[in-house]
C-alpha atoms as a PDB file:
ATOM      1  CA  UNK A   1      18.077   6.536  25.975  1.00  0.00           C
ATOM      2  CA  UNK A   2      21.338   4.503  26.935  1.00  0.00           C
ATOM      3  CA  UNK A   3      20.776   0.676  25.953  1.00  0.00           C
ATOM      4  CA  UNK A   4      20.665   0.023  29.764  1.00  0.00           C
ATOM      5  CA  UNK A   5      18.073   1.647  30.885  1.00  0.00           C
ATOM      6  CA  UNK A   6      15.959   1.423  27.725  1.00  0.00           C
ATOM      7  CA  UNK A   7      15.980  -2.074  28.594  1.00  0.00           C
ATOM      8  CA  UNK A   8      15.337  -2.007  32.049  1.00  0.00           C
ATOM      9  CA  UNK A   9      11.872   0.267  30.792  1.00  0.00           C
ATOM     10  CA  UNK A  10      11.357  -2.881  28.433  1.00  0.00           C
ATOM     11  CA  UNK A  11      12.037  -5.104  31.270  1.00  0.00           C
ATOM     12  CA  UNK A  12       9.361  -3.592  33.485  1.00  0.00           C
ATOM     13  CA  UNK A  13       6.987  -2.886  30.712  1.00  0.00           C
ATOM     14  CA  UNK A  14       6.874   0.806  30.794  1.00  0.00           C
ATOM     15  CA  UNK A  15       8.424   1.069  27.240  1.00  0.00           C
ATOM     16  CA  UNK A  16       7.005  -0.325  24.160  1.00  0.00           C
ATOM     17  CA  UNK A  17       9.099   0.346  20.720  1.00  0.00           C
ATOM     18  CA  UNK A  18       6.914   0.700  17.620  1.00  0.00           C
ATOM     19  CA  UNK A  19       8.424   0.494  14.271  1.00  0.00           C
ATOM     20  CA  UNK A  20       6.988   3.283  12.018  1.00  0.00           C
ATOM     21  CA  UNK A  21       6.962   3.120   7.949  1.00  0.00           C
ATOM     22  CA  UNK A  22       6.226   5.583   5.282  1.00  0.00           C
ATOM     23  CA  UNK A  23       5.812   5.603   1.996  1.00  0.00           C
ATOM     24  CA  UNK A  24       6.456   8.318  -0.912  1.00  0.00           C
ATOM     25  CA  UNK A  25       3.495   7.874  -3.168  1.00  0.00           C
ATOM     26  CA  UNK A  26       3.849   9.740  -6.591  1.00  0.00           C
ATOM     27  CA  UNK A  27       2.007   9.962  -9.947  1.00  0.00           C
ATOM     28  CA  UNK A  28       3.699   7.771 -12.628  1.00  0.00           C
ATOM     29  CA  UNK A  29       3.993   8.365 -16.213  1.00  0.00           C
ATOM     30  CA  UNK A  30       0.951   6.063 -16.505  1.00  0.00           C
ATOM     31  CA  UNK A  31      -0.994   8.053 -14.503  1.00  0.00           C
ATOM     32  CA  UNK A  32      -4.429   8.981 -16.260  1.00  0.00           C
ATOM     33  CA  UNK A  33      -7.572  10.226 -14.784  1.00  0.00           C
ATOM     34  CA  UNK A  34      -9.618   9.206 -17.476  1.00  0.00           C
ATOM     35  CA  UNK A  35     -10.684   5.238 -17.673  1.00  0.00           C
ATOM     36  CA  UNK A  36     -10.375   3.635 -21.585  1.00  0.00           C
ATOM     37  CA  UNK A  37     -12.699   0.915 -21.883  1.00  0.00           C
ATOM     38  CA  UNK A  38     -11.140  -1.438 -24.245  1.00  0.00           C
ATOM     39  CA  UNK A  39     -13.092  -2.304 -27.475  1.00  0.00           C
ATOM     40  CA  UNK A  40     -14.683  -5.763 -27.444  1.00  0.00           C
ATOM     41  CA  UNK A  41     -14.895  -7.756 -30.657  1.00  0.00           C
ATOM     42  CA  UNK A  42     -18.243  -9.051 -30.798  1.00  0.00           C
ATOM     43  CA  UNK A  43     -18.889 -12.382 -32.253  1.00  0.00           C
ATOM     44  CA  UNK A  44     -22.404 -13.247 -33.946  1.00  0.00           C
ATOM     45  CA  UNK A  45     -22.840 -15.683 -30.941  1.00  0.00           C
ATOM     46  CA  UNK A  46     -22.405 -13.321 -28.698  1.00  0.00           C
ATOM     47  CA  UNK A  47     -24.800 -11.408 -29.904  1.00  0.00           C
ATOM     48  CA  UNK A  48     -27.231 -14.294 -30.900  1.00  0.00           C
ATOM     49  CA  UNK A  49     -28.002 -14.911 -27.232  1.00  0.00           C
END
């Protein structure tokens, strides 16, 4: 639309402009589909109580 008449539509609220995004979402090297639990270090207090 020319610039004059899209804002005459704006003017008279029969136009509303919406701002769309998108995204490219891709697996990275770190990608892993198993989950590592780290190894805790268990003190002898911890395992006192």
């Amino acid at each position: 639309l020319p610039e004059r008449e899209r804002a005459e539509l704006k003017r008279r609220k029969l136009l509303l402009e919406v701002t769309l995004k998108s995204y490219w979402i891709r697996k990275g090297s770190a990608f892993s589909t198993a989950v590592a639990r780290p190894e805790t270090e268990l003190t002898p207090e911890m395992i006192a109580t």
